[in-house]
PDB file of N, CA and C in Angstrom:
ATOM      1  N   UNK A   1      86.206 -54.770 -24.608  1.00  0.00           N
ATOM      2  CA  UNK A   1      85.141 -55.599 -24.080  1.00  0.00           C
ATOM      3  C   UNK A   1      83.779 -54.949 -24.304  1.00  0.00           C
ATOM      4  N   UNK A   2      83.405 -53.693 -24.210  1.00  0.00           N
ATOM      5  CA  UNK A   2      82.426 -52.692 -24.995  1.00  0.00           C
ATOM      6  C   UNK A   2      81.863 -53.180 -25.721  1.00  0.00           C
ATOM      7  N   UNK A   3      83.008 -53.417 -26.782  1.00  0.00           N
ATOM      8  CA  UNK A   3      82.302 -53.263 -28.465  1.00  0.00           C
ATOM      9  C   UNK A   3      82.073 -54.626 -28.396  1.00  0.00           C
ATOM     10  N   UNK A   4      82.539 -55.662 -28.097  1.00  0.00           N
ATOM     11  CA  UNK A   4      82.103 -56.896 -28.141  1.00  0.00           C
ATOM     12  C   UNK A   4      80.719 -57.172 -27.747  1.00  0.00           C
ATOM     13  N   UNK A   5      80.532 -56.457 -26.525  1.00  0.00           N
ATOM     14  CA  UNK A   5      78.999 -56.753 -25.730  1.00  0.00           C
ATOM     15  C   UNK A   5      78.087 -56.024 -26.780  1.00  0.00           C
ATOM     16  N   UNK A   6      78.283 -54.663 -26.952  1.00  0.00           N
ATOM     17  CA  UNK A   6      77.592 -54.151 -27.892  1.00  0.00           C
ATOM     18  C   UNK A   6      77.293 -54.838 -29.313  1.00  0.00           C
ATOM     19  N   UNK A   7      78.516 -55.364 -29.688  1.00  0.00           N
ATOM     20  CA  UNK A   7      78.108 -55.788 -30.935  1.00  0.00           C
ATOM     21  C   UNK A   7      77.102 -57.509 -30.795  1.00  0.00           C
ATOM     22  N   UNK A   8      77.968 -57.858 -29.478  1.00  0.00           N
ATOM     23  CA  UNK A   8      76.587 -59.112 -29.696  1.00  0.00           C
ATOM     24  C   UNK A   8      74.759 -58.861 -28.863  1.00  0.00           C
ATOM     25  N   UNK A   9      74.747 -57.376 -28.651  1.00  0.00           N
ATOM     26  CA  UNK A   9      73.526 -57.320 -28.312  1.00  0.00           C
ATOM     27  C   UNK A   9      72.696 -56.603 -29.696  1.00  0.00           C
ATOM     28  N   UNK A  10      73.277 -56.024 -30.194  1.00  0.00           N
ATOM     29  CA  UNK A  10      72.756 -55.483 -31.351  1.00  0.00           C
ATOM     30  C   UNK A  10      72.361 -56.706 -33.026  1.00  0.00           C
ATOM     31  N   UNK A  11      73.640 -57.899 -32.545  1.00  0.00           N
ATOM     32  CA  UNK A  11      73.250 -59.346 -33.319  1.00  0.00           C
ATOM     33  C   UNK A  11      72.234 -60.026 -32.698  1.00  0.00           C
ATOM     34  N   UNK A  12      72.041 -60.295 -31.151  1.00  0.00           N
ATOM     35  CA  UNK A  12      70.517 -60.760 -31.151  1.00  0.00           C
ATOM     36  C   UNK A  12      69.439 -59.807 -31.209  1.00  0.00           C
ATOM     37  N   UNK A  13      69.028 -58.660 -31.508  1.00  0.00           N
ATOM     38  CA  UNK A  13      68.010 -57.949 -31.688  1.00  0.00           C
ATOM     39  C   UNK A  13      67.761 -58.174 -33.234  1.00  0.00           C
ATOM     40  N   UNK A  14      68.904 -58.113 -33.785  1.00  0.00           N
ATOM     41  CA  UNK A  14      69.085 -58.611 -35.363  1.00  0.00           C
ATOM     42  C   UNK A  14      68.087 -60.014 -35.239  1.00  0.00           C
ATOM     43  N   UNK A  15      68.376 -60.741 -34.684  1.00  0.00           N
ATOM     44  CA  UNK A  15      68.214 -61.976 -34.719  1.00  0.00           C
ATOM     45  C   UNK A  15      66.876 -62.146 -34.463  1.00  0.00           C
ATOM     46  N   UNK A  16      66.099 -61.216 -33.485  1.00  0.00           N
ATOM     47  CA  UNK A  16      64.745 -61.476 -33.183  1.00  0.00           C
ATOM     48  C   UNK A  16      64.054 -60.866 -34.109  1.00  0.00           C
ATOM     49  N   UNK A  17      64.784 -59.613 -34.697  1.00  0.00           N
ATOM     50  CA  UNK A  17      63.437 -58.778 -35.334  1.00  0.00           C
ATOM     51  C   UNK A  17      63.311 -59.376 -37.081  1.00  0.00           C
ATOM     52  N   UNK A  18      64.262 -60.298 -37.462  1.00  0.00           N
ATOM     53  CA  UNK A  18      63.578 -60.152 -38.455  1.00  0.00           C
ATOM     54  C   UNK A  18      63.017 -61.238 -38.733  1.00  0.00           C
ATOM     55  N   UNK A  19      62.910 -62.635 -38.066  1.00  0.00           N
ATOM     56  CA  UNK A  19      62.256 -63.034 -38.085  1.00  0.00           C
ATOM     57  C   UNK A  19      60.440 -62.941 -37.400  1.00  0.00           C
ATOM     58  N   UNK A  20      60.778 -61.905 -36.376  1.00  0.00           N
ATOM     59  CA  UNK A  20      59.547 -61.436 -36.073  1.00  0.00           C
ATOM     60  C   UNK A  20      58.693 -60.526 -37.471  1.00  0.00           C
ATOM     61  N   UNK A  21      59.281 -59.719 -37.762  1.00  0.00           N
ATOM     62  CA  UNK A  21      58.807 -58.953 -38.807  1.00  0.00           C
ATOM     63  C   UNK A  21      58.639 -60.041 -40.159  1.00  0.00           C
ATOM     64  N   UNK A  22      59.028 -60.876 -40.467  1.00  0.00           N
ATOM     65  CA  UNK A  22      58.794 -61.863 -41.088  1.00  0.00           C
ATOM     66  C   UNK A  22      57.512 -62.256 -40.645  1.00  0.00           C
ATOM     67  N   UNK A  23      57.077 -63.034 -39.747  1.00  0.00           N
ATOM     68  CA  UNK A  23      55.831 -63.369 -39.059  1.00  0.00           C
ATOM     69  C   UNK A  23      54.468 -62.017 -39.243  1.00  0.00           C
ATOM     70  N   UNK A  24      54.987 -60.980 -38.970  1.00  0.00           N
ATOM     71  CA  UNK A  24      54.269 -59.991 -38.847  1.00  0.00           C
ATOM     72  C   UNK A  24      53.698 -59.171 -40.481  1.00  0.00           C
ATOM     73  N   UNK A  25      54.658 -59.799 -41.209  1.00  0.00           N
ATOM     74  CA  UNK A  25      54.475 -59.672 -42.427  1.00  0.00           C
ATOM     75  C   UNK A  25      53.365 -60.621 -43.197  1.00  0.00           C
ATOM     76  N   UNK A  26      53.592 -62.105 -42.969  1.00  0.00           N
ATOM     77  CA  UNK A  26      52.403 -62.799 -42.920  1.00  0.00           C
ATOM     78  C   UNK A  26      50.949 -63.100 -42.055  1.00  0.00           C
ATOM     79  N   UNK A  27      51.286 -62.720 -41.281  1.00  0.00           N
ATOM     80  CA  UNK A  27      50.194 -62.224 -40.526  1.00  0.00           C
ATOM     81  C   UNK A  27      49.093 -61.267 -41.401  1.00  0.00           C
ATOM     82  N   UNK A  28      49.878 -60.262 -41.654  1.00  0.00           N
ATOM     83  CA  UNK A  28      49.129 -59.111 -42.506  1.00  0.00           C
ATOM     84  C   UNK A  28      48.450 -59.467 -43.534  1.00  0.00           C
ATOM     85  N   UNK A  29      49.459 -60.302 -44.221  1.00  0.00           N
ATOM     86  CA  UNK A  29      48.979 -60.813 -45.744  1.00  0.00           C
ATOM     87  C   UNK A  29      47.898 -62.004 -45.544  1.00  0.00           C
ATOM     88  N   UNK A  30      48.173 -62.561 -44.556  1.00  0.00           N
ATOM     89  CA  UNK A  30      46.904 -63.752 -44.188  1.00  0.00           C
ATOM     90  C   UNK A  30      45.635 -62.922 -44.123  1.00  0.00           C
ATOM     91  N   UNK A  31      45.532 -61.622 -43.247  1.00  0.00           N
ATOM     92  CA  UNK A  31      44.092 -61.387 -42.826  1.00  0.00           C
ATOM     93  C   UNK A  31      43.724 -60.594 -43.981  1.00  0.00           C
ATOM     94  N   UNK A  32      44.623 -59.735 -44.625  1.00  0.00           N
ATOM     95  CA  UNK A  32      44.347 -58.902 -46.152  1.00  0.00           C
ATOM     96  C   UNK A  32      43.739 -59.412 -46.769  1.00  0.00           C
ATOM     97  N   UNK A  33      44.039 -60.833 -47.064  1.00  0.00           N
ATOM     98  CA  UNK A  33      43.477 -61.550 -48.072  1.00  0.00           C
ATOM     99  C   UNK A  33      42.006 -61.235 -48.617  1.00  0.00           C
ATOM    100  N   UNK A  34      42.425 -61.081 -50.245  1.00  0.00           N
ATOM    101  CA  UNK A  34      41.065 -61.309 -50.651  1.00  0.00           C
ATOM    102  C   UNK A  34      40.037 -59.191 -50.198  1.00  0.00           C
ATOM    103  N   UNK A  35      41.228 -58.948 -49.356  1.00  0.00           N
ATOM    104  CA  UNK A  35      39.633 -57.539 -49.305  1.00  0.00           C
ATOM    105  C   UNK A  35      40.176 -56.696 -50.162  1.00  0.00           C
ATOM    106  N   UNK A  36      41.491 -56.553 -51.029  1.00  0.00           N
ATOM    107  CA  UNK A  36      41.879 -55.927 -51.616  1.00  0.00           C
ATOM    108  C   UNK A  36      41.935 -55.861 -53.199  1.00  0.00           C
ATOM    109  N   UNK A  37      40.970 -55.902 -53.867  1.00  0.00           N
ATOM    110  CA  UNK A  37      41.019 -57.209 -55.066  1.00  0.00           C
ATOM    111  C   UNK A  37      42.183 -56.649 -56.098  1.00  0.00           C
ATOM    112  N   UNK A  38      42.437 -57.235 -56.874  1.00  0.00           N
ATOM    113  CA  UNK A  38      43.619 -57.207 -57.942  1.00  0.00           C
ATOM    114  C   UNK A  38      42.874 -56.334 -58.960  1.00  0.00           C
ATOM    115  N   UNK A  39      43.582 -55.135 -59.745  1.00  0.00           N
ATOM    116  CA  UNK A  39      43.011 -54.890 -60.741  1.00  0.00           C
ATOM    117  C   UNK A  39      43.629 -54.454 -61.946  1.00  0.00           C
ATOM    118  N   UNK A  40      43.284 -54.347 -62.856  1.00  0.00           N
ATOM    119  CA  UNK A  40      43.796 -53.954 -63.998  1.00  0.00           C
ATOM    120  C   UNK A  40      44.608 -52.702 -64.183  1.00  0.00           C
ATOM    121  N   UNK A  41      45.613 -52.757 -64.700  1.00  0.00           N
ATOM    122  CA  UNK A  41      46.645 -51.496 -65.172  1.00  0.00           C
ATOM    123  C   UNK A  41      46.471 -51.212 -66.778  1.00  0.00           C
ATOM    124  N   UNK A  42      45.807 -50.306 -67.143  1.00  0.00           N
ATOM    125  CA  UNK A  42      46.054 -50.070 -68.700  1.00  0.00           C
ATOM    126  C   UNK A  42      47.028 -48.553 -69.120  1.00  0.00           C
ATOM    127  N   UNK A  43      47.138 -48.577 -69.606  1.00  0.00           N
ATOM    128  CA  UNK A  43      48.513 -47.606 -69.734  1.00  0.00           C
ATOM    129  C   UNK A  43      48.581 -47.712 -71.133  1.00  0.00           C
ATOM    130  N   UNK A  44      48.074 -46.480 -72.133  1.00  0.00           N
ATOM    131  CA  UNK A  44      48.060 -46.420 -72.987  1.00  0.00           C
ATOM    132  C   UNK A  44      49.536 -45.945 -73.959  1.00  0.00           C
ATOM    133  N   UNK A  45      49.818 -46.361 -74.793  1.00  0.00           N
ATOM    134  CA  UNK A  45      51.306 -46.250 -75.052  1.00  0.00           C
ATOM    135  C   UNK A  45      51.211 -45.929 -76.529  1.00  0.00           C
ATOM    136  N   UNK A  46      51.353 -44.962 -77.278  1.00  0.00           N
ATOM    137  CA  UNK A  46      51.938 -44.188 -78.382  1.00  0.00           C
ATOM    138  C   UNK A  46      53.350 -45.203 -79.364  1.00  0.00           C
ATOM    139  N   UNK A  47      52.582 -45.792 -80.376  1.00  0.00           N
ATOM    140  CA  UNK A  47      54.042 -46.496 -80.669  1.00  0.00           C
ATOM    141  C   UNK A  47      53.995 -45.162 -82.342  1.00  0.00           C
ATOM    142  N   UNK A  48      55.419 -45.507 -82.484  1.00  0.00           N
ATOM    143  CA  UNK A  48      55.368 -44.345 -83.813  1.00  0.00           C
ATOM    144  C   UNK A  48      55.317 -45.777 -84.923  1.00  0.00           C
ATOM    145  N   UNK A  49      54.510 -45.321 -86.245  1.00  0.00           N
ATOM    146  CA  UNK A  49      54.309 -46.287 -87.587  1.00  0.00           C
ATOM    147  C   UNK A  49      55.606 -45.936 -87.996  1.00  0.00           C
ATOM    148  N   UNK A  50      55.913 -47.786 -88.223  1.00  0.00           N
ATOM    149  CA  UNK A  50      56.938 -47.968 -89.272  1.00  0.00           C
ATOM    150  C   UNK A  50      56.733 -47.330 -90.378  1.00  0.00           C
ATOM    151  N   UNK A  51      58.458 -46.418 -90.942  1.00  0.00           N
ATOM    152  CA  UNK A  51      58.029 -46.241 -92.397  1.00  0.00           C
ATOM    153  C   UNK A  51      57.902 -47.201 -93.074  1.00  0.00           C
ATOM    154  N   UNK A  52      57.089 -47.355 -94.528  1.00  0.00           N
ATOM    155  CA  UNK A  52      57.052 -48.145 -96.155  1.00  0.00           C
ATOM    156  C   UNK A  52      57.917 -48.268 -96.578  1.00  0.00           C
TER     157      UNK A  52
END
């Protein structure tokens, strides 16, 4: 009877947090918006010439 209680209290904490952290995740990304701007990656890369 333990493991039963245990295991269904540990499934609703499951149950709250990830949809909370879901929420909390957009939350973040809502107010971020825009102050972080996107930028360029250049990464210069060495190709070897085909031989003739």
């Amino acid at each position: 009877m333990t493991i039963e209680m245990r295991g269904r209290w540990l499934q609703r904490v499951i149950v709250l947090a990830v949809p909370l952290g879901i929420i909390a995740l957009c939350a973040f990304a809502w107010v971020d918006a825009g102050r972080r701007p996107v930028r360029d990656v250049v990464v210069a890369v060495p190709v070897p010439e085909l031989p003739r």
